[in-house]
C-alpha atoms as a PDB file:
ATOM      1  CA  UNK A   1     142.230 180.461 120.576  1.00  0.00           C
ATOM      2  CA  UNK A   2     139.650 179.261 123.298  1.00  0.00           C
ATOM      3  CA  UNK A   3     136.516 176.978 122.904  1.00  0.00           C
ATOM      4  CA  UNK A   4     133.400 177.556 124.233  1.00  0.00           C
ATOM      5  CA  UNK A   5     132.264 174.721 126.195  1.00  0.00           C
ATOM      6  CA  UNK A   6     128.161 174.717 125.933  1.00  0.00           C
ATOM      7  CA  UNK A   7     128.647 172.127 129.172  1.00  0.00           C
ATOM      8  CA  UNK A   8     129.734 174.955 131.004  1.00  0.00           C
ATOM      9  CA  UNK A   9     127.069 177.371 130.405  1.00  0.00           C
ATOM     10  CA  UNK A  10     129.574 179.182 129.051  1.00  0.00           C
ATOM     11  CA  UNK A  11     128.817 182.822 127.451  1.00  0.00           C
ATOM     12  CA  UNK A  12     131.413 185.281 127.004  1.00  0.00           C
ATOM     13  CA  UNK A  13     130.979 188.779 127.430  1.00  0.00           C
ATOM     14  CA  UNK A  14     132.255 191.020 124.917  1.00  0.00           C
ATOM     15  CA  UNK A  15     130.608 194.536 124.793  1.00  0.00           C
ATOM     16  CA  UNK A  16     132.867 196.961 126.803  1.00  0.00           C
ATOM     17  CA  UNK A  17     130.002 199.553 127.670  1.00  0.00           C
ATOM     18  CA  UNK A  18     128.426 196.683 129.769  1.00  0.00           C
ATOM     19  CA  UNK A  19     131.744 195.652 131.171  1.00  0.00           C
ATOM     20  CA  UNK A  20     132.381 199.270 132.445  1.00  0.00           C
ATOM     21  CA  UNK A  21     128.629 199.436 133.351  1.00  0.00           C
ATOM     22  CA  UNK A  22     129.541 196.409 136.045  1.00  0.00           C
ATOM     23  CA  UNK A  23     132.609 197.725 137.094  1.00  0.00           C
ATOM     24  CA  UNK A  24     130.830 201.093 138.017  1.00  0.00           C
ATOM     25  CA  UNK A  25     128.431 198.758 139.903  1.00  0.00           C
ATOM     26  CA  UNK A  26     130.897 196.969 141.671  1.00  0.00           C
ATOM     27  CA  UNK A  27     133.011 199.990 142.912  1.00  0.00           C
ATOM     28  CA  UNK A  28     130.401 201.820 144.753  1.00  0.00           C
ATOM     29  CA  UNK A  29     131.253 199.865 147.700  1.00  0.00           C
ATOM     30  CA  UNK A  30     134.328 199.787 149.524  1.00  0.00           C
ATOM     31  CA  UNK A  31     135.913 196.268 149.642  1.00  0.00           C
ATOM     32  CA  UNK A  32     139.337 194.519 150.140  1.00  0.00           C
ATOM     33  CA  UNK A  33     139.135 191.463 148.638  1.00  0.00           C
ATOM     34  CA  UNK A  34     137.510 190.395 146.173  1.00  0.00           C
ATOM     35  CA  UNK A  35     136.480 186.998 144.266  1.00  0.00           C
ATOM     36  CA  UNK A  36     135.272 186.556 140.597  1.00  0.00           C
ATOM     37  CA  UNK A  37     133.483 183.441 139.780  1.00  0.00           C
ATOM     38  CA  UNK A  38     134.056 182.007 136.271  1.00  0.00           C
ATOM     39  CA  UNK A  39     136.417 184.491 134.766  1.00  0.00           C
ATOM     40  CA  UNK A  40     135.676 182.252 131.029  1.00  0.00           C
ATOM     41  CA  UNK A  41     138.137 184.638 128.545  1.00  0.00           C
ATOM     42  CA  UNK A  42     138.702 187.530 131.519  1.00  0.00           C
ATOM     43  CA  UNK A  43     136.401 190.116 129.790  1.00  0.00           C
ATOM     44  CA  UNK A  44     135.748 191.684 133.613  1.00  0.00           C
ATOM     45  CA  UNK A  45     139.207 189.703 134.757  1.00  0.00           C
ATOM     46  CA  UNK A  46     141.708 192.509 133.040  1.00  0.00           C
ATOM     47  CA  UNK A  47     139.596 195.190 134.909  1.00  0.00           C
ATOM     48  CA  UNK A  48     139.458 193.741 138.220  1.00  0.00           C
ATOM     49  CA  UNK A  49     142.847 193.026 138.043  1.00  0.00           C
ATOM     50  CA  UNK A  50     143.529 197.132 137.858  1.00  0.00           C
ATOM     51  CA  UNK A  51     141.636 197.520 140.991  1.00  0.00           C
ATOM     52  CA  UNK A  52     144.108 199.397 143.550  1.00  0.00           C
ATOM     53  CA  UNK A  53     144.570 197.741 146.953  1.00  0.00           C
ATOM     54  CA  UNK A  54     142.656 194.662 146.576  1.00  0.00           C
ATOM     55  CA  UNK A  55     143.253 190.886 147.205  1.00  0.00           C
ATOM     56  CA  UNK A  56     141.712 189.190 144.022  1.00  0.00           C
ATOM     57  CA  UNK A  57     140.987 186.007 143.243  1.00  0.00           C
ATOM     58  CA  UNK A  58     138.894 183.876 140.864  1.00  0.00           C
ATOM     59  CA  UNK A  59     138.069 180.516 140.377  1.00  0.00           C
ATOM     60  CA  UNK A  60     137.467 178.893 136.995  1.00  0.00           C
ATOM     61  CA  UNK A  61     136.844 175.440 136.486  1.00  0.00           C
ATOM     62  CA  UNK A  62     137.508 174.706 132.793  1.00  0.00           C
ATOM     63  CA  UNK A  63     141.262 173.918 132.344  1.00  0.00           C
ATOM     64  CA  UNK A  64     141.724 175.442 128.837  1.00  0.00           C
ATOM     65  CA  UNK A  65     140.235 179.225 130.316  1.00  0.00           C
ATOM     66  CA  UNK A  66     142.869 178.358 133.025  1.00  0.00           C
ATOM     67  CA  UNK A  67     145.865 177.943 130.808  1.00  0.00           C
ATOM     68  CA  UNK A  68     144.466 180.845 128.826  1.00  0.00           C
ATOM     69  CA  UNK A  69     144.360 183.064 131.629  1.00  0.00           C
ATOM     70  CA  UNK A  70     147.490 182.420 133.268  1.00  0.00           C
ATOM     71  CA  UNK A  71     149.037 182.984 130.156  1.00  0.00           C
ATOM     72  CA  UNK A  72     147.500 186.167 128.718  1.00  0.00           C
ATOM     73  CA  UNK A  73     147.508 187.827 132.464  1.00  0.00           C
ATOM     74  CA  UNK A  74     150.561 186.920 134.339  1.00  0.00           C
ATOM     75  CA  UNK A  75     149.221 188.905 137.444  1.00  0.00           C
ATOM     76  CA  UNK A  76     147.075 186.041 138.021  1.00  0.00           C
ATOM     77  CA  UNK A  77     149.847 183.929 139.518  1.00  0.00           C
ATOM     78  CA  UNK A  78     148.161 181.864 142.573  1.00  0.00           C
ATOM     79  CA  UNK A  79     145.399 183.908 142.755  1.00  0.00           C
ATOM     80  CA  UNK A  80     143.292 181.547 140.293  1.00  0.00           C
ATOM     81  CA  UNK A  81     141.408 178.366 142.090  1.00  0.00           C
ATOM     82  CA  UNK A  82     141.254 176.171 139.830  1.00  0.00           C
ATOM     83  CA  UNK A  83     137.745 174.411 140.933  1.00  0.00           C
ATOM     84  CA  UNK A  84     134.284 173.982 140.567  1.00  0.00           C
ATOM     85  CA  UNK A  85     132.901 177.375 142.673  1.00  0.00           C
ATOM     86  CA  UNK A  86     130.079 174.476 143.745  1.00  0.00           C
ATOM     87  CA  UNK A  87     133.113 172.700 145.766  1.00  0.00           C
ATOM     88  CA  UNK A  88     135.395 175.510 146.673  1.00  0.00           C
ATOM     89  CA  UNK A  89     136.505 176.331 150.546  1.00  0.00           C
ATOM     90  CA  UNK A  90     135.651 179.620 151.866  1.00  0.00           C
ATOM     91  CA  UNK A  91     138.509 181.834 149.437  1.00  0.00           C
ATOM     92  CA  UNK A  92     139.445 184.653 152.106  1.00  0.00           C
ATOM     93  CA  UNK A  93     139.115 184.471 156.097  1.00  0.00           C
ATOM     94  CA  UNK A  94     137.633 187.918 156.307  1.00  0.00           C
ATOM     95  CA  UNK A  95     134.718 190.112 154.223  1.00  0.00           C
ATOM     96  CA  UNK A  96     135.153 189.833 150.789  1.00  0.00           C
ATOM     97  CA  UNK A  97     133.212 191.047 147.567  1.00  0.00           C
ATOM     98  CA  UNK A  98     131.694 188.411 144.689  1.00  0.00           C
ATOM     99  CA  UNK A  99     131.180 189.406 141.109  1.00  0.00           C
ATOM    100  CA  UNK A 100     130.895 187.106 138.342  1.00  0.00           C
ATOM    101  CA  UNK A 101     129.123 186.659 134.974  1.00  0.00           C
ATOM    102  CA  UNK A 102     127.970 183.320 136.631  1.00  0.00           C
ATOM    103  CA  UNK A 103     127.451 179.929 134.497  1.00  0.00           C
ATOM    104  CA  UNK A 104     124.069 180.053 133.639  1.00  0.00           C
ATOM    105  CA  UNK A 105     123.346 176.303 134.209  1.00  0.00           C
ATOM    106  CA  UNK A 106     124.493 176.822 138.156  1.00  0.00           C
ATOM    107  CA  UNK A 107     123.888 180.220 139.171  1.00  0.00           C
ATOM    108  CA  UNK A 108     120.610 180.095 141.735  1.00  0.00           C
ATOM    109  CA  UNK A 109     123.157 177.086 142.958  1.00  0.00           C
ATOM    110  CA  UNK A 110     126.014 179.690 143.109  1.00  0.00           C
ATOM    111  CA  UNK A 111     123.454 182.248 144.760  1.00  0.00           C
ATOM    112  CA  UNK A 112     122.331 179.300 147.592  1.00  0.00           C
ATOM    113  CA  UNK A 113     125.981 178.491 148.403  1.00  0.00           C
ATOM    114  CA  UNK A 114     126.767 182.145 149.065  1.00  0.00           C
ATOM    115  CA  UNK A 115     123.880 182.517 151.166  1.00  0.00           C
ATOM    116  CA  UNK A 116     125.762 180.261 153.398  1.00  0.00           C
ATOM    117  CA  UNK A 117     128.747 183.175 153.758  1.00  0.00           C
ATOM    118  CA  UNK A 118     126.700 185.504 154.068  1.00  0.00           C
ATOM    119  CA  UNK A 119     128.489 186.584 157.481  1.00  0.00           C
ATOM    120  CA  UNK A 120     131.629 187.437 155.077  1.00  0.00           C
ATOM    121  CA  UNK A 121     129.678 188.661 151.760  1.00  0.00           C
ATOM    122  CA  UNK A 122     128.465 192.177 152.253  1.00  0.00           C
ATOM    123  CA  UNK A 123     127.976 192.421 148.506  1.00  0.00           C
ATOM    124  CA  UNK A 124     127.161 190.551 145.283  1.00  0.00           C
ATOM    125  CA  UNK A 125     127.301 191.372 141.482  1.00  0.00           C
ATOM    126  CA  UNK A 126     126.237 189.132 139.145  1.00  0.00           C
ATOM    127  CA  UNK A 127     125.286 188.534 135.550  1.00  0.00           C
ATOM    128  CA  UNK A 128     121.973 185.929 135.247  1.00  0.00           C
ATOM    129  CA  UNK A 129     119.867 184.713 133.174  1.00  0.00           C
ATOM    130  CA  UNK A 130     117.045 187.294 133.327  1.00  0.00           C
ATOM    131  CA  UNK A 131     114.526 185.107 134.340  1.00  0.00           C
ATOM    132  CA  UNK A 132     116.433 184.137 137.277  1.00  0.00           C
ATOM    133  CA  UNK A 133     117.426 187.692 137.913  1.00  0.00           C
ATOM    134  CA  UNK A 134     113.466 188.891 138.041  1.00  0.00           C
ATOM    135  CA  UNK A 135     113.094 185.677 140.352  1.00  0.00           C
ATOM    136  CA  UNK A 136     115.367 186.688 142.918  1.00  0.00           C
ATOM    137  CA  UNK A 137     114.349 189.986 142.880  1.00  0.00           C
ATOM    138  CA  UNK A 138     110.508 189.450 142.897  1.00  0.00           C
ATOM    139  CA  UNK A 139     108.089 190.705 145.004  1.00  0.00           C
ATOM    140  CA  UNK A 140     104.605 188.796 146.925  1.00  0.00           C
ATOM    141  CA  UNK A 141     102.231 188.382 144.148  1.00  0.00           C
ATOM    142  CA  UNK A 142     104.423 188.297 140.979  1.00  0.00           C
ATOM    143  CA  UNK A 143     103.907 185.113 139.417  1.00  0.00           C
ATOM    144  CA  UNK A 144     108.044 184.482 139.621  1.00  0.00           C
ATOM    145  CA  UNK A 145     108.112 185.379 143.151  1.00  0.00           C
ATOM    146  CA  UNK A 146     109.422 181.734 144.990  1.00  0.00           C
ATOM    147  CA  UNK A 147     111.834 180.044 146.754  1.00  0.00           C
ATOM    148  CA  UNK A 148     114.582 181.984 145.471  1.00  0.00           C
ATOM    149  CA  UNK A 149     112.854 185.139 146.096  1.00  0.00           C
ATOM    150  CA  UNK A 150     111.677 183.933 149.730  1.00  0.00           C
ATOM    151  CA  UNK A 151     114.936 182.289 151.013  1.00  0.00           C
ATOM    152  CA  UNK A 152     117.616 185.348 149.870  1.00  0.00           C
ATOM    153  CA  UNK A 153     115.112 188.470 150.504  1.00  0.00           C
ATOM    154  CA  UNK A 154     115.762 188.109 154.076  1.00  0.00           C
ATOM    155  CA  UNK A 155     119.105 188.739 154.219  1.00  0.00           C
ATOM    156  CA  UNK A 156     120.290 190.542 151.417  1.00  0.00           C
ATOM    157  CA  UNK A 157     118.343 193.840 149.426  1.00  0.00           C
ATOM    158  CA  UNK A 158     118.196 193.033 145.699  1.00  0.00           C
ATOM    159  CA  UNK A 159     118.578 195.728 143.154  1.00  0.00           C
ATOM    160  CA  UNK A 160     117.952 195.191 140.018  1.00  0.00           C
ATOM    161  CA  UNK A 161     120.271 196.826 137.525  1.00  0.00           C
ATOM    162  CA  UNK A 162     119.921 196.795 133.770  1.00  0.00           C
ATOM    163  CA  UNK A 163     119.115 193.889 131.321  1.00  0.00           C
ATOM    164  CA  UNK A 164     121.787 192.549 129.088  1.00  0.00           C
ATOM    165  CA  UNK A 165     120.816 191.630 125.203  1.00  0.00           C
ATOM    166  CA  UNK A 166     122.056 188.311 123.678  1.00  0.00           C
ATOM    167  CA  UNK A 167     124.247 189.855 121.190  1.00  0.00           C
ATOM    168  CA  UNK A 168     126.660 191.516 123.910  1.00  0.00           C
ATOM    169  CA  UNK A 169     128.031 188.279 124.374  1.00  0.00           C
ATOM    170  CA  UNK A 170     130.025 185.291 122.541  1.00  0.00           C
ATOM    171  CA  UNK A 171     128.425 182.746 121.138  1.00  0.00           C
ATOM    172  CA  UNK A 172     124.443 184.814 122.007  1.00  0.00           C
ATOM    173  CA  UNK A 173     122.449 183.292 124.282  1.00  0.00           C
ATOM    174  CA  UNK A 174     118.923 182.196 123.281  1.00  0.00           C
ATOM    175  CA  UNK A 175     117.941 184.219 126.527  1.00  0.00           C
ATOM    176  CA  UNK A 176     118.075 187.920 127.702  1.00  0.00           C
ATOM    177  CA  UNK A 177     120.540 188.489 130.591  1.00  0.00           C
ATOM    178  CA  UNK A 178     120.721 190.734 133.598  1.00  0.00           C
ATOM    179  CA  UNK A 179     122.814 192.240 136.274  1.00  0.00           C
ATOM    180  CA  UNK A 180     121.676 192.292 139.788  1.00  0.00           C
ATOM    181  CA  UNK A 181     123.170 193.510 143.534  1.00  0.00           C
ATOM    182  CA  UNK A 182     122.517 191.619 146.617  1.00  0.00           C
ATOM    183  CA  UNK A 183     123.643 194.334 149.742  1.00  0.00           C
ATOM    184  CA  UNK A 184     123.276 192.329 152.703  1.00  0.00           C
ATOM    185  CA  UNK A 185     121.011 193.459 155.180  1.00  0.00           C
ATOM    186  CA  UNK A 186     122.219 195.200 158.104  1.00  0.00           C
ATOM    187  CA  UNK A 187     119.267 193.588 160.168  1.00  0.00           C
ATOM    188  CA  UNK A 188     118.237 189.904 158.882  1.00  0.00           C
ATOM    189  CA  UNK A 189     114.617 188.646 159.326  1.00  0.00           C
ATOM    190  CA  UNK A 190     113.783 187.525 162.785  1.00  0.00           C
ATOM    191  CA  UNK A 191     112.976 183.834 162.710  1.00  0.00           C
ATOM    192  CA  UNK A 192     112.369 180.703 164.400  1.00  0.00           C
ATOM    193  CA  UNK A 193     115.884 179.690 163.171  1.00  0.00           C
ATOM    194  CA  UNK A 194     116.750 179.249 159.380  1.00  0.00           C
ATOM    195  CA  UNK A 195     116.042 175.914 159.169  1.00  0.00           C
ATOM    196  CA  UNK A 196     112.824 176.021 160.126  1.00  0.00           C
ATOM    197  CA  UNK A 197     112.485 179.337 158.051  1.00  0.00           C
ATOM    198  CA  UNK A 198     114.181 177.313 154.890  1.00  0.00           C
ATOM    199  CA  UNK A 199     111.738 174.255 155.293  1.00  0.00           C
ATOM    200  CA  UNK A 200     108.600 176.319 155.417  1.00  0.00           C
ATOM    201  CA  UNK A 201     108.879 178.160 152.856  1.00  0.00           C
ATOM    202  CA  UNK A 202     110.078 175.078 150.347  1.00  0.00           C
ATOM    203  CA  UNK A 203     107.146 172.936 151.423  1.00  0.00           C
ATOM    204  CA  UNK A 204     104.833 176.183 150.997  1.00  0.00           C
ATOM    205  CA  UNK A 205     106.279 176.645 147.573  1.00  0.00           C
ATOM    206  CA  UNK A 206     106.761 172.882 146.428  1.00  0.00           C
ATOM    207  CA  UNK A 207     102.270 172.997 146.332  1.00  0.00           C
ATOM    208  CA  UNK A 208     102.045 176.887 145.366  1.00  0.00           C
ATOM    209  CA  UNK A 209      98.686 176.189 143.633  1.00  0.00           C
ATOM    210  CA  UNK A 210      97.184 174.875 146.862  1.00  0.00           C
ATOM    211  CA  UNK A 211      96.321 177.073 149.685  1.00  0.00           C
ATOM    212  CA  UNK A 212      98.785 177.376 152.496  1.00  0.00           C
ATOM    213  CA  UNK A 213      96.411 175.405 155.047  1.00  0.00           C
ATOM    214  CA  UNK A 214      96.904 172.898 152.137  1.00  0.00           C
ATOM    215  CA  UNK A 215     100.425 172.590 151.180  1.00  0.00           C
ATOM    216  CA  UNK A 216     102.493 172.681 154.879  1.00  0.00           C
ATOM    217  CA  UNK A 217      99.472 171.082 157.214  1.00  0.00           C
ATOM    218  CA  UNK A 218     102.227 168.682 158.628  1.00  0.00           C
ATOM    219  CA  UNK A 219     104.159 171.649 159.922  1.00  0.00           C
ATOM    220  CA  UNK A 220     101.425 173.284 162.091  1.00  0.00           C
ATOM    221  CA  UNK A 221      98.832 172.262 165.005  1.00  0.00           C
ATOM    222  CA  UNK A 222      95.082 171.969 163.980  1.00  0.00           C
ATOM    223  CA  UNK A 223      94.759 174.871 166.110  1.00  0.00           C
ATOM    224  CA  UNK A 224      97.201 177.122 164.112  1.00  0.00           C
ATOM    225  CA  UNK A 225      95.930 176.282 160.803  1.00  0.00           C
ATOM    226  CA  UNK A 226      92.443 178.157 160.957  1.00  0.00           C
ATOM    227  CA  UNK A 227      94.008 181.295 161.214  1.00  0.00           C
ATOM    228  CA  UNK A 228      92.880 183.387 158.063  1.00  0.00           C
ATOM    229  CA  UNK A 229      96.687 183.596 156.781  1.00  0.00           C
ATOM    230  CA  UNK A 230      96.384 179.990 155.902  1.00  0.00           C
ATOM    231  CA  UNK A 231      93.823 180.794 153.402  1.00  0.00           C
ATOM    232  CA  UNK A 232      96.489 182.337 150.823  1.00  0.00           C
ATOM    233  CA  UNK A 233      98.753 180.994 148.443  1.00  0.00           C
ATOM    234  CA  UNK A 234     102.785 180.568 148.912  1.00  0.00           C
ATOM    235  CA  UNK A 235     102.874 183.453 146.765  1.00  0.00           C
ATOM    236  CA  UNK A 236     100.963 185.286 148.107  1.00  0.00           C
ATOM    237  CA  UNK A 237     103.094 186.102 151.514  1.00  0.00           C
ATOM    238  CA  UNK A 238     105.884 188.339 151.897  1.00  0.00           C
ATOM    239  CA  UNK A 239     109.194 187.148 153.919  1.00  0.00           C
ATOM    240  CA  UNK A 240     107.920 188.735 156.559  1.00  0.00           C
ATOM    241  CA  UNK A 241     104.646 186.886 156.876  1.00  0.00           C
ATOM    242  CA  UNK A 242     107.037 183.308 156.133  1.00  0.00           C
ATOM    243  CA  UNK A 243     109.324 184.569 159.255  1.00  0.00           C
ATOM    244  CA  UNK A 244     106.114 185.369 161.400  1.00  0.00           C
ATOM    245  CA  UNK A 245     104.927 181.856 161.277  1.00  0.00           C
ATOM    246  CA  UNK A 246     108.001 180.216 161.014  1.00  0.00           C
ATOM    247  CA  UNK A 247     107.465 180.468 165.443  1.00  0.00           C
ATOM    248  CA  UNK A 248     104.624 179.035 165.481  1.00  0.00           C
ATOM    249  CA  UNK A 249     106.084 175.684 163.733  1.00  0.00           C
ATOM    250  CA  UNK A 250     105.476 172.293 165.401  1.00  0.00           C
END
């Protein structure tokens, strides 16, 4: 027996269609190594573990799921890392694949931290929350479309899979859940550099209700601000239009 730890964010999967549905997902790529990020009772874990000619790992932080895995899959000797994914090293030296039906309470956390191995992660599955699924994948205009949308759109191509009810999983969620892909880009955004790109678009964001001229006036000359662009909302802009200005920062 395992308990569910609410803590955690943890929600088990349990419906195989959708399990299949992911691994179908996942395998449309070619990859080599592969990590899983909270494994909880291994509902994707005894799949992945089939997968021919990969390096897998997967790191679970809860010590009971731990025990429970290394018991009921033996295969998983040293290939579990037993950590927060939060404070984890860089798992593999080389390109490697993520898929994970990612703790709920973390996951645009998870999403950020990736970002930052983005050089190594070609490709990302992941179960979310639907609302933040529909964030990252949303589009200028949409009334979801933010910082999550703005900072990952530029280097990755978000598809948007299929939604996920509540009672596919152990205990239900109060929420509807989705699946998403992230391909990385073969060509990021051209930008002033990604800090400046980051910065821009979090203090356009952090005032979204206030017109651009408004809500990042610190980060541009007098001159630069009576350009027409600065008339629009945060949400307004596309990546494109954030990268654009991002060179003509102060």
């Amino acid at each position: 027996m395992i308990t569910l730890k609410k803590s955690l964010g943890q929600h088990f999967l349990k419906d195989e269609s959708v399990i299949t549905d992911i691994i179908s997902a996942l395998t449309q790529e070619p990859f080599t190594q592969l990590l899983e990020v909270g494994p909880g009772a291994g509902a994707l874990t005894r799949h992945l573990l089939k997968l021919p000619h990969v390096n897998f790992k997967a790191v679970e932080l809860d010590d009971e799921k731990v025990i429970y895995l290394h018991h009921t899959y033996p295969a998983l000797k040293d290939k579990i890392i037993h950590q927060s994914f939060l404070d984890i090293e860089k798992p593999f030296k080389d390109s490697f694949v993520v898929i994970g039906n990612f703790p709920y309470n973390i996951s645009s956390q998870i999403l950020f931290k990736l970002l930052d191995w983005k050089d190594e992660v070609p490709y990302i599955i992941g179960m979310f929350q639907k609302e933040v699924a529909e964030r990252v994948a949303a589009k200028p205009g949409n009334k979801v479309y933010g910082v999550t949308s703005a900072l990952i759109q530029p280097f990755y191509q978000i598809d948007y899979l299929f939604d996920v009810p509540p009672e596919k999983f152990n205990p239900p969620p109060k929420v509807m859940s989705a699946v998403i892909k992230l391909s990385r880009k073969k060509e990021a955004l051209e930008m002033k550099s990604e800090k400046a790109y980051k910065n821009l678009v979090k203090t356009a964001f952090n005032q979204r209700r206030k017109t651009l001229r408004n809500a990042v006036k610190g980060l541009f000359s007098a001159d630069e601000l009576k350009d027409k662009i600065f008339d629009k909302r945060a949400e307004q802009l596309s990546i494109n239009d954030f990268a654009s200005l991002s060179f003509k920062m102060l």
